[in-house]
C-alpha atoms as a PDB file:
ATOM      1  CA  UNK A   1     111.304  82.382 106.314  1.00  0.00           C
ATOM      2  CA  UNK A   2     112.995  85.228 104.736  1.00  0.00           C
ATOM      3  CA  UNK A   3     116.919  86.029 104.367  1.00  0.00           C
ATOM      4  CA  UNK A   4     117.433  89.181 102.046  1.00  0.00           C
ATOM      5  CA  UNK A   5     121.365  90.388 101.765  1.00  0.00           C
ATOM      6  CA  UNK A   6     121.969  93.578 100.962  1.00  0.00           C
ATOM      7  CA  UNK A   7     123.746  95.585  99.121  1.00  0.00           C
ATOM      8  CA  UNK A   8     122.361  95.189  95.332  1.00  0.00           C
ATOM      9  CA  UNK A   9     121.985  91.739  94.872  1.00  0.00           C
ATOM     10  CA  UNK A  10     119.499  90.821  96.916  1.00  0.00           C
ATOM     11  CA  UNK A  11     118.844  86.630  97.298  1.00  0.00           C
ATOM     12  CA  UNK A  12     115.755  86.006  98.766  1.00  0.00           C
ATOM     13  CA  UNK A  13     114.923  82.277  99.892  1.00  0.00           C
ATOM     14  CA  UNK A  14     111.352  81.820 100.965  1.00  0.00           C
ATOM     15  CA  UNK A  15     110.713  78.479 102.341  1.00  0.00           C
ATOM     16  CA  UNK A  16     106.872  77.344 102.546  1.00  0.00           C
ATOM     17  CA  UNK A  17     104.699  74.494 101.690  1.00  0.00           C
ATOM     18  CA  UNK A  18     103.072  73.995  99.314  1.00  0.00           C
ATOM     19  CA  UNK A  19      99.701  72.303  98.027  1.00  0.00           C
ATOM     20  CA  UNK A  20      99.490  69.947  95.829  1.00  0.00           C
ATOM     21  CA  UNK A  21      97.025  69.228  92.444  1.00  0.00           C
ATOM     22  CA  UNK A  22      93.782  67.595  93.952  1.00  0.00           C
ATOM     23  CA  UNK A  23      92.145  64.544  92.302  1.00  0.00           C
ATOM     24  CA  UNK A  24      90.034  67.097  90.136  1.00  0.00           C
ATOM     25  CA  UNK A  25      92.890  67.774  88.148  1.00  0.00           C
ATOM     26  CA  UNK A  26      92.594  71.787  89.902  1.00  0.00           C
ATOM     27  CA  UNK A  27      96.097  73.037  90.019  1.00  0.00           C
ATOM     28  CA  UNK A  28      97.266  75.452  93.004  1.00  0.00           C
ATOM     29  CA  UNK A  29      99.571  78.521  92.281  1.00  0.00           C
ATOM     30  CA  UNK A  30     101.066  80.512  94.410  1.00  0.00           C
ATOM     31  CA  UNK A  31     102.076  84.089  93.930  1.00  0.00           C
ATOM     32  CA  UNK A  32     104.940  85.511  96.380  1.00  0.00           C
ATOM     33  CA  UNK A  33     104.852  89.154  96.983  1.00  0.00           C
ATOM     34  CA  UNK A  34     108.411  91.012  98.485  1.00  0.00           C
ATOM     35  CA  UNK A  35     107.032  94.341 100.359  1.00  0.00           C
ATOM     36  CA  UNK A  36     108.787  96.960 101.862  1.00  0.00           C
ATOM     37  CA  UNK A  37     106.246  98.637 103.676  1.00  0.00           C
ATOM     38  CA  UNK A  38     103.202  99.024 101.021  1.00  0.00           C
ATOM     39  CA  UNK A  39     106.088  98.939  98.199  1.00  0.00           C
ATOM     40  CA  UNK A  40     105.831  96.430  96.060  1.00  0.00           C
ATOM     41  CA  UNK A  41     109.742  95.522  95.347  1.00  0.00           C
ATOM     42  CA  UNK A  42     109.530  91.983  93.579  1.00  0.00           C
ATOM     43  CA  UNK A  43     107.035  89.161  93.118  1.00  0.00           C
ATOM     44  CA  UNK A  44     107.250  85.485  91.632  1.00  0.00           C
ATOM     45  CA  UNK A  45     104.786  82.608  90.656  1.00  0.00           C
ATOM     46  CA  UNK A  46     105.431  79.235  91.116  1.00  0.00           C
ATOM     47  CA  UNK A  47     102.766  76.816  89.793  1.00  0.00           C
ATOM     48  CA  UNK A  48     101.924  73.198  90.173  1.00  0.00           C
ATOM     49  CA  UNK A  49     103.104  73.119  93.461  1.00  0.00           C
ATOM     50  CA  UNK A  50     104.515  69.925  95.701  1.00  0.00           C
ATOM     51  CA  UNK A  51     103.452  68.718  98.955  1.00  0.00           C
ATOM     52  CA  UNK A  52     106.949  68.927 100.311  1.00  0.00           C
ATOM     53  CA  UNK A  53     108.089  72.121 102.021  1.00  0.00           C
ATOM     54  CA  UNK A  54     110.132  73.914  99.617  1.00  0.00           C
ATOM     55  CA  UNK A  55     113.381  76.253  99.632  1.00  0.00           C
ATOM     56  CA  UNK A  56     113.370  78.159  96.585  1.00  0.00           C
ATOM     57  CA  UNK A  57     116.200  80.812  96.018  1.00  0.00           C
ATOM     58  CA  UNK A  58     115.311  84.495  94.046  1.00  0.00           C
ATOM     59  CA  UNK A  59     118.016  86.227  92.606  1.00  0.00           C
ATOM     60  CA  UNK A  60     116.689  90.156  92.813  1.00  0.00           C
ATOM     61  CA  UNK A  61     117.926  92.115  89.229  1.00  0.00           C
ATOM     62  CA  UNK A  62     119.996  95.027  90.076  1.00  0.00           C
ATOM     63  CA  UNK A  63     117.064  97.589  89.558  1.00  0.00           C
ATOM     64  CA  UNK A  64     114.503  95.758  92.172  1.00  0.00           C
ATOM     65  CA  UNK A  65     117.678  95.460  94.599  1.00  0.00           C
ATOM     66  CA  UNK A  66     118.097  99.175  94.612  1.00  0.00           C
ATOM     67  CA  UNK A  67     114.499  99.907  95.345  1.00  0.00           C
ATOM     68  CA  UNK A  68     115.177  98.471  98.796  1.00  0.00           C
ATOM     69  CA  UNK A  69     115.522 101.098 101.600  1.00  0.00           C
ATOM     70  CA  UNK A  70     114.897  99.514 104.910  1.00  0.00           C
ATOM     71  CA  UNK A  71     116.195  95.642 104.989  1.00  0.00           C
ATOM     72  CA  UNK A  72     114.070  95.476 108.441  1.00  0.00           C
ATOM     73  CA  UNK A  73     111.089  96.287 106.973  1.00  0.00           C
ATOM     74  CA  UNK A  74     110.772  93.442 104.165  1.00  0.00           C
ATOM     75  CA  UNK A  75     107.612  91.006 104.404  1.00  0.00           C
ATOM     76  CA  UNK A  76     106.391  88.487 102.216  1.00  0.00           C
ATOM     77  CA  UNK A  77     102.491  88.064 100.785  1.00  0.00           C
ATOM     78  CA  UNK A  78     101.712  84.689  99.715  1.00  0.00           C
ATOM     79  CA  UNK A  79      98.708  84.243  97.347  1.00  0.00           C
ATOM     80  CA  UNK A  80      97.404  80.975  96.298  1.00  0.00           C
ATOM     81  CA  UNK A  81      94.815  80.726  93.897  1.00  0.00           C
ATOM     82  CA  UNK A  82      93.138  77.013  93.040  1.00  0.00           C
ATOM     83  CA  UNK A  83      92.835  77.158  88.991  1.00  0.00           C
ATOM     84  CA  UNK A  84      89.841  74.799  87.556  1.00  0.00           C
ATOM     85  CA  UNK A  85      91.000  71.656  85.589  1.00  0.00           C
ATOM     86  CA  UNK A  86      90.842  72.442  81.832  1.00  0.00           C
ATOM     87  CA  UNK A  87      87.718  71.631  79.588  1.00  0.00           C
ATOM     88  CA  UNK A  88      87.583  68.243  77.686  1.00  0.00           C
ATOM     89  CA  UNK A  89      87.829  68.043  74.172  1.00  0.00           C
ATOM     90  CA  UNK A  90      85.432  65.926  74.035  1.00  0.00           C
ATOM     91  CA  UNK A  91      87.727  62.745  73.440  1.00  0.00           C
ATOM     92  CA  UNK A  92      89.041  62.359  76.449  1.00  0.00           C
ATOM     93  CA  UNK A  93      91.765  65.222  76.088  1.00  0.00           C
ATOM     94  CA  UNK A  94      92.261  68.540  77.363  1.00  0.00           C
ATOM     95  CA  UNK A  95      91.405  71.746  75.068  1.00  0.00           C
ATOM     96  CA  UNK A  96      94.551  73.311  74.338  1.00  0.00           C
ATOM     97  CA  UNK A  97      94.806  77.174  74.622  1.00  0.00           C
ATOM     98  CA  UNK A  98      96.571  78.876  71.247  1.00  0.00           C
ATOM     99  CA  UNK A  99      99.717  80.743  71.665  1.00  0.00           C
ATOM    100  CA  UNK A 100      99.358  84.434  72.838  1.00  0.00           C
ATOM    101  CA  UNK A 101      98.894  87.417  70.939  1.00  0.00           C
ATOM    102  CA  UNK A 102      99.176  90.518  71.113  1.00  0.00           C
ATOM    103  CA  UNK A 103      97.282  93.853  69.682  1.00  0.00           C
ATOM    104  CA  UNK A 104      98.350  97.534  69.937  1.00  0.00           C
ATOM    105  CA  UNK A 105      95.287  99.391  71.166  1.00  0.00           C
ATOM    106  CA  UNK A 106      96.713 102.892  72.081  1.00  0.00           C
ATOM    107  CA  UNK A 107     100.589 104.476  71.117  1.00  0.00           C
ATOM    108  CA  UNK A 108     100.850 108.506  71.412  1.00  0.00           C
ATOM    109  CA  UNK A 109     102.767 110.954  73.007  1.00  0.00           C
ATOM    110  CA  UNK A 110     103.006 114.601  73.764  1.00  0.00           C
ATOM    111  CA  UNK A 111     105.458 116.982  74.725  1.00  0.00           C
ATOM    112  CA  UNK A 112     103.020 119.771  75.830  1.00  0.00           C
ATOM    113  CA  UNK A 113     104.000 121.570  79.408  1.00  0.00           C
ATOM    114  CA  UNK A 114     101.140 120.002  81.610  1.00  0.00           C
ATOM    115  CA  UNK A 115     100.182 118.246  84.430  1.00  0.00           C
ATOM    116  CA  UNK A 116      97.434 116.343  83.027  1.00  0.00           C
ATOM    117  CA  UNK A 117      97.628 114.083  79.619  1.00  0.00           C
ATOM    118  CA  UNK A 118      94.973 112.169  77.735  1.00  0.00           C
ATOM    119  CA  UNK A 119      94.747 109.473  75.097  1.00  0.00           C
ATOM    120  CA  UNK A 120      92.646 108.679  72.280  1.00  0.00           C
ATOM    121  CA  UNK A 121      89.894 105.859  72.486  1.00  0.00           C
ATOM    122  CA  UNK A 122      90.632 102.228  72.546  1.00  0.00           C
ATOM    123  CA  UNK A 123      88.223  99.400  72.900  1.00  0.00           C
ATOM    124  CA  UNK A 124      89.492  96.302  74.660  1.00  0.00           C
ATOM    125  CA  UNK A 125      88.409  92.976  73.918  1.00  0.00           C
ATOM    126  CA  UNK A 126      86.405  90.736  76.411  1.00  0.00           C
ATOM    127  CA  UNK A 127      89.041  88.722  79.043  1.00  0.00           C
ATOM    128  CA  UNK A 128      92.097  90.352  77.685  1.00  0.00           C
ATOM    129  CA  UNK A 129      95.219  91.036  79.489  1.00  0.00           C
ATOM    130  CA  UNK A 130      95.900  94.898  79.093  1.00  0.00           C
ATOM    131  CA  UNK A 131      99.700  96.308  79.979  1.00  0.00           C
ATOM    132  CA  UNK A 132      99.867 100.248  79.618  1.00  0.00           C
ATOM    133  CA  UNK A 133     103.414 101.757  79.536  1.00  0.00           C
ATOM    134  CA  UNK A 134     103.859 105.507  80.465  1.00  0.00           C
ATOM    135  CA  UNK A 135     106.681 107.282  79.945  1.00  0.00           C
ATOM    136  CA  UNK A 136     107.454 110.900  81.072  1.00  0.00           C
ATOM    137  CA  UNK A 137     109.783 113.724  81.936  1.00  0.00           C
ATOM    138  CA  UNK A 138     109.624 116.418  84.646  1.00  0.00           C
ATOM    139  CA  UNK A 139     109.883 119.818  83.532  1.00  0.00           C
ATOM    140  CA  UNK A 140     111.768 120.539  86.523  1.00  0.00           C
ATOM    141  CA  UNK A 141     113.875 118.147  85.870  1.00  0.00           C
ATOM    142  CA  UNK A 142     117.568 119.290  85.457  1.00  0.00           C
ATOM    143  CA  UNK A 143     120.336 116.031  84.113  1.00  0.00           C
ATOM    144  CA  UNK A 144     121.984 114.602  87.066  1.00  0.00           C
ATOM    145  CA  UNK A 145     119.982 116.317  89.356  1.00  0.00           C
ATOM    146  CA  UNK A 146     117.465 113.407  90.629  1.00  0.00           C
ATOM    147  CA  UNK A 147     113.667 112.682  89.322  1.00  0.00           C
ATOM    148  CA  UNK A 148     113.978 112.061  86.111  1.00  0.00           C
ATOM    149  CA  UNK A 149     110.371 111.811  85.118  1.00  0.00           C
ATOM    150  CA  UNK A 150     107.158 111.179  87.801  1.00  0.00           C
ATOM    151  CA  UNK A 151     105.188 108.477  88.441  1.00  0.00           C
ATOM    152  CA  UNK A 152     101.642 109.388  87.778  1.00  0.00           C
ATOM    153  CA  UNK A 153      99.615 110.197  91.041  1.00  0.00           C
ATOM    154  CA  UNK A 154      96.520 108.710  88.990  1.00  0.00           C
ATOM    155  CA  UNK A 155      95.992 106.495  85.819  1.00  0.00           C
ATOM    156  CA  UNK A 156      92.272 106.543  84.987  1.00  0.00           C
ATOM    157  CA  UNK A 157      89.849 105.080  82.429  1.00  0.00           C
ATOM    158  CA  UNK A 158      87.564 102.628  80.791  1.00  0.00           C
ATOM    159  CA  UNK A 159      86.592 101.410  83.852  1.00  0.00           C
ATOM    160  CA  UNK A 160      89.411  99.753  84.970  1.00  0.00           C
ATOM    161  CA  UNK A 161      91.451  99.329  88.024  1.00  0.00           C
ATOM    162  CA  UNK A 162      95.436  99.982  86.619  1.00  0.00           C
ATOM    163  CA  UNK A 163      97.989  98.368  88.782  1.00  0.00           C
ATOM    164  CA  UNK A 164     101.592  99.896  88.695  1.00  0.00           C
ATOM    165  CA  UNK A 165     104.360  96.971  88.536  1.00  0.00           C
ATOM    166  CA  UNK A 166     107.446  98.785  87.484  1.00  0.00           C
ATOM    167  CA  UNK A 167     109.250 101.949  86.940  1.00  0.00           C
ATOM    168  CA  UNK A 168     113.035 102.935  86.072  1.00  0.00           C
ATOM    169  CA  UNK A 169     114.548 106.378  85.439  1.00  0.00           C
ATOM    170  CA  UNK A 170     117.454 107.521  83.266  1.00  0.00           C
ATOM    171  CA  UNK A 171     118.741 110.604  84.755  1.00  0.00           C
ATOM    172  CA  UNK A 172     122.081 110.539  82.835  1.00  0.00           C
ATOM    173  CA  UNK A 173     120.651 112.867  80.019  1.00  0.00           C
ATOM    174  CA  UNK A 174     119.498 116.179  78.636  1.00  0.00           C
ATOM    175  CA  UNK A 175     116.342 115.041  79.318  1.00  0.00           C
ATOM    176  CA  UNK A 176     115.918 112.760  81.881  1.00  0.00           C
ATOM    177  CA  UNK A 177     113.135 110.403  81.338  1.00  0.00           C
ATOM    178  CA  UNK A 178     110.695 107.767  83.445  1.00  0.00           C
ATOM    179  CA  UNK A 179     109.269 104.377  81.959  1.00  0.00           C
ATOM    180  CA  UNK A 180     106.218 103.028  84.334  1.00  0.00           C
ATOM    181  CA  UNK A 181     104.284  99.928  83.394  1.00  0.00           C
ATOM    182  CA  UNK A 182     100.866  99.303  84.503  1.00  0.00           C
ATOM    183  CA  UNK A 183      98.340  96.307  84.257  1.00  0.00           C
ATOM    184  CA  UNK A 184      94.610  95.432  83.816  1.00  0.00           C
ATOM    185  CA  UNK A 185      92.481  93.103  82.921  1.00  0.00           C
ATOM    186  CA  UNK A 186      89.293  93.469  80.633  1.00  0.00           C
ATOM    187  CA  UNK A 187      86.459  91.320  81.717  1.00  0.00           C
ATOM    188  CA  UNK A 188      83.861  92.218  79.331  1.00  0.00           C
ATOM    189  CA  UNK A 189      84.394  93.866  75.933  1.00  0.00           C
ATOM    190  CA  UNK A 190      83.962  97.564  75.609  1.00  0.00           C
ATOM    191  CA  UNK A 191      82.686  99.788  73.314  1.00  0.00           C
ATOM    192  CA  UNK A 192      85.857 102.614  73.799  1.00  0.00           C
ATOM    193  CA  UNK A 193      87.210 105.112  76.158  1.00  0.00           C
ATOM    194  CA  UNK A 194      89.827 107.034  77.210  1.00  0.00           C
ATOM    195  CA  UNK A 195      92.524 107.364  79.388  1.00  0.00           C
ATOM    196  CA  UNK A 196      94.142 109.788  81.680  1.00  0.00           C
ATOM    197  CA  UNK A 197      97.398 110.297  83.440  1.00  0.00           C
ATOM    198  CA  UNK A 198      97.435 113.027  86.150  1.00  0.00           C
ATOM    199  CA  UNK A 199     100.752 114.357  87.567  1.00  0.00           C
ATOM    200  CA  UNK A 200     101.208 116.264  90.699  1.00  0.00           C
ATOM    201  CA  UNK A 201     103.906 118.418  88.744  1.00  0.00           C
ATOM    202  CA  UNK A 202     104.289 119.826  85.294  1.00  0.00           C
ATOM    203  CA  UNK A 203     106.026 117.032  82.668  1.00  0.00           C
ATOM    204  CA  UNK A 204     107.859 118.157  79.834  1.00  0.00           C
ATOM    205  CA  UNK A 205     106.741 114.807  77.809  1.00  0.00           C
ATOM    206  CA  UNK A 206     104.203 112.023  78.350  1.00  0.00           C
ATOM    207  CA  UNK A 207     104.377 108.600  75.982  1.00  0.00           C
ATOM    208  CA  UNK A 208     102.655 105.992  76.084  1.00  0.00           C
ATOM    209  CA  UNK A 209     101.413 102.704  74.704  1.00  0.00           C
ATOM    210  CA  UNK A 210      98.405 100.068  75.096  1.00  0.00           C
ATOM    211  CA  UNK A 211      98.847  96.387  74.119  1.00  0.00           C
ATOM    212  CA  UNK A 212      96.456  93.715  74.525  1.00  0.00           C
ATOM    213  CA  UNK A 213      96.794  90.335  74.721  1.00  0.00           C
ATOM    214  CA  UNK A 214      94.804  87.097  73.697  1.00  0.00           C
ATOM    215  CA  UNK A 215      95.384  83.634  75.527  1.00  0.00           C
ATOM    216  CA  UNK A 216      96.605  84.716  78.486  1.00  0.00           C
ATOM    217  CA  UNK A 217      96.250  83.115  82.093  1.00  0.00           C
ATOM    218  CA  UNK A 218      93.748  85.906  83.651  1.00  0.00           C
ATOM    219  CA  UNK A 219      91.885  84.253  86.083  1.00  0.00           C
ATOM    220  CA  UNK A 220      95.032  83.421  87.693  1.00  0.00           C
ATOM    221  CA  UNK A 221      96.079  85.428  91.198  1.00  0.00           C
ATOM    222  CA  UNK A 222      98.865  87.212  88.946  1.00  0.00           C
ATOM    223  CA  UNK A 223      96.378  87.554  85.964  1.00  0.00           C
ATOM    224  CA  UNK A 224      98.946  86.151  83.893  1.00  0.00           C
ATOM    225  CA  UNK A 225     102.000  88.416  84.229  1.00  0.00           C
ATOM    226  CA  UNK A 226     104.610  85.936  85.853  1.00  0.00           C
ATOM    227  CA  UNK A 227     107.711  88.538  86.115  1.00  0.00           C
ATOM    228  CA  UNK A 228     107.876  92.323  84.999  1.00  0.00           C
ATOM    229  CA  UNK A 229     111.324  94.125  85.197  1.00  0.00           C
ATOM    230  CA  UNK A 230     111.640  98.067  84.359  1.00  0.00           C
ATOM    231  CA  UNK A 231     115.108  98.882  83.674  1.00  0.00           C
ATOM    232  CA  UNK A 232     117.290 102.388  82.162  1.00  0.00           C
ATOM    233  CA  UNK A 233     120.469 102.798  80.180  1.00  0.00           C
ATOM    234  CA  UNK A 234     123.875 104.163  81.703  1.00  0.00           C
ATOM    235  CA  UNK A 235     124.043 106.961  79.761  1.00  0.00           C
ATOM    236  CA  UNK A 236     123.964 107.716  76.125  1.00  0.00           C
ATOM    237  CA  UNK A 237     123.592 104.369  74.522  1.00  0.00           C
ATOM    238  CA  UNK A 238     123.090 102.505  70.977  1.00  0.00           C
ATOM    239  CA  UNK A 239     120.436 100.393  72.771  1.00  0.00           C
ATOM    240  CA  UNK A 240     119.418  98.663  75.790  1.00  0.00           C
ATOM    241  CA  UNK A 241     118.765  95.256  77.053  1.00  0.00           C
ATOM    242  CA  UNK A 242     115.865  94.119  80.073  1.00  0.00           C
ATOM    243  CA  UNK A 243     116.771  90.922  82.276  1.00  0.00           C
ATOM    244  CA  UNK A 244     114.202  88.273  82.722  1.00  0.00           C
ATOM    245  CA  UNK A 245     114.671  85.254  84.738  1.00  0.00           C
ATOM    246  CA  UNK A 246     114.349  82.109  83.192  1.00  0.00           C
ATOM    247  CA  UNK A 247     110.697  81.295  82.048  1.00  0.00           C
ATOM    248  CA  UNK A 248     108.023  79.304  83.751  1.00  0.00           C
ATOM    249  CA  UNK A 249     107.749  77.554  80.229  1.00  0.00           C
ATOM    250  CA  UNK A 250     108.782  77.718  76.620  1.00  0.00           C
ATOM    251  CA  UNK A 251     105.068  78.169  75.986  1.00  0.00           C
ATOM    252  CA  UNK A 252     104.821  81.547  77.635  1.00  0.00           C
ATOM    253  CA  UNK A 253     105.605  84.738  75.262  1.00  0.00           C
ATOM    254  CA  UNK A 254     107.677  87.797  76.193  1.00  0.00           C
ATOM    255  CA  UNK A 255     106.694  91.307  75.717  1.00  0.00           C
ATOM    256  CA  UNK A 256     109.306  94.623  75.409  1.00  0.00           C
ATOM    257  CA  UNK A 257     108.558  97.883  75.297  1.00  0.00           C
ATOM    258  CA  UNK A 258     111.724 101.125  74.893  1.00  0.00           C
ATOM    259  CA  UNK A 259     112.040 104.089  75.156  1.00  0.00           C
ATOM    260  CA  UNK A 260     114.521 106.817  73.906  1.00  0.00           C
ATOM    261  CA  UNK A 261     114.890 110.670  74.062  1.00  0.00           C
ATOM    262  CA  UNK A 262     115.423 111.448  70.091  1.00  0.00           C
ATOM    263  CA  UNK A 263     112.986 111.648  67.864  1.00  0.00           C
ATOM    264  CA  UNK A 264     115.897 111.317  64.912  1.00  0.00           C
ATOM    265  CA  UNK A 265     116.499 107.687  64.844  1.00  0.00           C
ATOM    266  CA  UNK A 266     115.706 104.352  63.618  1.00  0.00           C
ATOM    267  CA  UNK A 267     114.853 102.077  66.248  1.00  0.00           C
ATOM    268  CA  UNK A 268     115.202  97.662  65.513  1.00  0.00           C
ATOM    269  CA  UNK A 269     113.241  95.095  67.733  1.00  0.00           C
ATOM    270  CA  UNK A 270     116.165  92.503  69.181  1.00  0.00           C
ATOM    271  CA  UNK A 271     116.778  89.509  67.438  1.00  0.00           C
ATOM    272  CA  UNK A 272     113.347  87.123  67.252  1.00  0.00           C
ATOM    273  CA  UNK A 273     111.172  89.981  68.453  1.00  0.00           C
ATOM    274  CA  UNK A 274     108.707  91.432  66.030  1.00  0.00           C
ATOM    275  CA  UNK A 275     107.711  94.977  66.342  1.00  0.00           C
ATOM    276  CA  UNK A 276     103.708  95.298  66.992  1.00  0.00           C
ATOM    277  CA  UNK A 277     101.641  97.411  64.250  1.00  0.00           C
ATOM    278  CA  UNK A 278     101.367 100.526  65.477  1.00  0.00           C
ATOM    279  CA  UNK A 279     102.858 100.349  69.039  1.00  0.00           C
ATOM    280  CA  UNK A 280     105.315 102.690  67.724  1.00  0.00           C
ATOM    281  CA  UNK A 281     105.111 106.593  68.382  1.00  0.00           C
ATOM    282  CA  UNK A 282     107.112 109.001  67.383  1.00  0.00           C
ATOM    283  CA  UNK A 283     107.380 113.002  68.633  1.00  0.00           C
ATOM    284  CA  UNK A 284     108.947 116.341  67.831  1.00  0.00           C
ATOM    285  CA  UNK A 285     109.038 119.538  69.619  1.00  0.00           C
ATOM    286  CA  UNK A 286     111.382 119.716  72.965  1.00  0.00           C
ATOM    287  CA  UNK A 287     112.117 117.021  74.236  1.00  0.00           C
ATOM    288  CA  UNK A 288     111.627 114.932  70.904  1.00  0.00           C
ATOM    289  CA  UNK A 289     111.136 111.298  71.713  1.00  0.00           C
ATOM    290  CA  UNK A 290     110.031 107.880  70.447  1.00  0.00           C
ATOM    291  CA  UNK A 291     108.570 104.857  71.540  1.00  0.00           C
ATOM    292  CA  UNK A 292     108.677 100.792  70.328  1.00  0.00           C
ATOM    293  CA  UNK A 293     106.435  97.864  71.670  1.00  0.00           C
ATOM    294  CA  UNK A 294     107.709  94.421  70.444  1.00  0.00           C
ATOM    295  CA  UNK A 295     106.007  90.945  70.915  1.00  0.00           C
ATOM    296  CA  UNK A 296     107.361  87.323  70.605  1.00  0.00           C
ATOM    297  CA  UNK A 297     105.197  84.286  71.617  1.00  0.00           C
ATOM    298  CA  UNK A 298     107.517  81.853  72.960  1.00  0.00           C
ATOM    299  CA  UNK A 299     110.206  82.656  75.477  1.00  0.00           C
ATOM    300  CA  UNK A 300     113.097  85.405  75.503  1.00  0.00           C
ATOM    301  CA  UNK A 301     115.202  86.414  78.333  1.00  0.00           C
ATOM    302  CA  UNK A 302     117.131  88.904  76.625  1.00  0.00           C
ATOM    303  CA  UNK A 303     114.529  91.403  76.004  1.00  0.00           C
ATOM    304  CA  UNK A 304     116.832  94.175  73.760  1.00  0.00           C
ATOM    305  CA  UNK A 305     116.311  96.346  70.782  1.00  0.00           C
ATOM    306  CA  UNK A 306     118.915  99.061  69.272  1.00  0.00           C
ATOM    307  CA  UNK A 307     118.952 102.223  67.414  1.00  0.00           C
ATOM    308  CA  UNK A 308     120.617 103.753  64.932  1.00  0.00           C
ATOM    309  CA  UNK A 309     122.498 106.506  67.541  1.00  0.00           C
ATOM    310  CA  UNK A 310     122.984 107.004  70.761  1.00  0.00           C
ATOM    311  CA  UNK A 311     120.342 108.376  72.551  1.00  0.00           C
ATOM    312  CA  UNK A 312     119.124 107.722  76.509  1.00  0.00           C
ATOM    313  CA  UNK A 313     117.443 104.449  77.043  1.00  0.00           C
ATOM    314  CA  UNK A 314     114.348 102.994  79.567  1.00  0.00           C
ATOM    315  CA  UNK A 315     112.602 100.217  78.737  1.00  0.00           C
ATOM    316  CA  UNK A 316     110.679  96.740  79.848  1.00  0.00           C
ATOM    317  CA  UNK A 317     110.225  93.580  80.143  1.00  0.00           C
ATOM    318  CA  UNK A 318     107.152  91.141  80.024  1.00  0.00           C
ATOM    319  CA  UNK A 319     106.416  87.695  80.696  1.00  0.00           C
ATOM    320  CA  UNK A 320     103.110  86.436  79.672  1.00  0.00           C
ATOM    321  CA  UNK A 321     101.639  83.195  81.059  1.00  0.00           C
ATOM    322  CA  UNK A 322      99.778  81.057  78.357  1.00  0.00           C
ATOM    323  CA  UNK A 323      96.832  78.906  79.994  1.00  0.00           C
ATOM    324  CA  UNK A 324      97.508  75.243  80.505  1.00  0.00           C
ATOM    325  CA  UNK A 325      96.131  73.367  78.227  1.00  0.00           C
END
């Protein structure tokens, strides 16, 4: 069952039951999709779950509420997925999992007139979690006037199937600008590649950035990711902060990635975040821009950094399921 209340806030309570551990110690999670149409607007994980049917209520963020068009055209996708029990340590105890890491793999940018943009090589790991952010701003693009940046018709390379999860615009600028976060998952280590964004218009500016992580939940149905949430500034700002909802578990780390539209400034991971070596890019020219990517390995729902002016914001917000141990 499905109530969803517009305007902005949207509260969504899906009721459904739920199956429990079996006597293998295999625990069931279930992954809840909110679709409009083939539009992905929201999706949550809820592990470990009871016998008993269930009413559990989603509070939407302000950004997923607006992507909703057509209230009568909502659905929900439920996926379970039956996760093995974990390995024994050989004394009778489980084999715990170490925290989750993370590695910058890719961070560049250009602000060449084009419709077509492509990295440098990275090599992911073997049974990695990969999240690719890609920033970008239409050269068509006019402040105020709607756009911002596109999304990218096609992300290609290294093999890999790249799921979109999130985007936000900032149109309240010279420059109006597009964050888009993508996922994939690395199977088998690789010996390095490329990879390609194609636009079906001209961009002003692409960024982007390529972080891998270690010791995260992959073979689960949501490989991992438990929440995403792209969000923009409301104009010309000193920094920005992204919205989680509260974690799964204390365990499970938090990635942030921003975005600003100045090339000039300093720009500070919030408070407990850590910036990650060389997820950082920086570019003149017109527009000038620069990116951050900042990691911490427990749980933060206040995903923020600041800069040293004001500048326009986008930015997002990760959280990263560490395997039960």
């Amino acid at each position: 069952m499905l109530w969803v209340t517009p305007p902005v806030q949207a509260l969504g309570r899906l009721a459904f039951a739920q199956t429990p551990s079996d006597s293998t110690g295999a625990v069931t999670t279930l992954v809840t999709r909110l679709m409009q149409g083939t539009t992905e607007i929201a999706s949550w994980t809820h592990e470990q779950v009871a016998v008993e049917f269930t009413t559990i209520e989603q509070l939407l963020p302000d950004v997923q509420a607006d992507l909703i068009t057509d209230y009568g055209d909502l659905r929900l996708i439920f996926e379970a997925t039956a996760t093995a029990p974990p390995e024994d340590d050989g004394g009778g105890g489980p084999v715990e999992a170490g925290p989750v890491t993370a590695r910058n793999l890719l961070a560049g940018g250009s602000s060449t007139d084009t419709t077509s943009f492509t990295t440098g090589s990275a090599a992911p790991g073997s049974d990695k979690a990969l999240l690719l952010t890609v920033v970008s701003t239409r050269a068509s693009a006019k402040r105020g006037g709607g756009g911002g940046g596109d999304i990218p018709a096609a992300v290609s390379g290294l093999g890999l199937d790249w799921t979109q999860l999130a985007s936000a615009t900032h149109e309240s600028v010279s420059h109006p600008q597009r964050v888009t976060l993508y996922r994939a998952v690395s199977r088998a280590a690789q010996d390095g590649g490329t990879l390609t964004f194609a636009f079906a218009n001209a961009q002003t500016f692409c960024g982007w950035t390529l972080t891998e992580f270690d010791s995260v939940d992959v073979a689960s149905a949501d490989e991992g990711l438990v929440q995403t949430v792209a969000a923009a500034g409301s104009g010309s700002d000193r920094g920005l902060t992204v919205a989680l909802a509260p974690f799964q578990s204390v365990d499970n780390a938090t990635f942030g990635f921003f975005h600003i539209n100045s090339s000039s400034q300093v720009m500070t991971p919030g408070d407990g975040f850590a910036a990650i070596d060389g997820g950082a890019y920086r570019v003149g020219g017109q527009p000038s821009a620069q990116g951050l990517s900042q990691f911490r390995q427990d749980d933060d729902t206040s995903v923020d950094a600041s800069g040293s002016g004001k500048a326009g914001w986008v930015g997002v917000a990760v959280e990263l399921r560490r395997p039960r141990g």
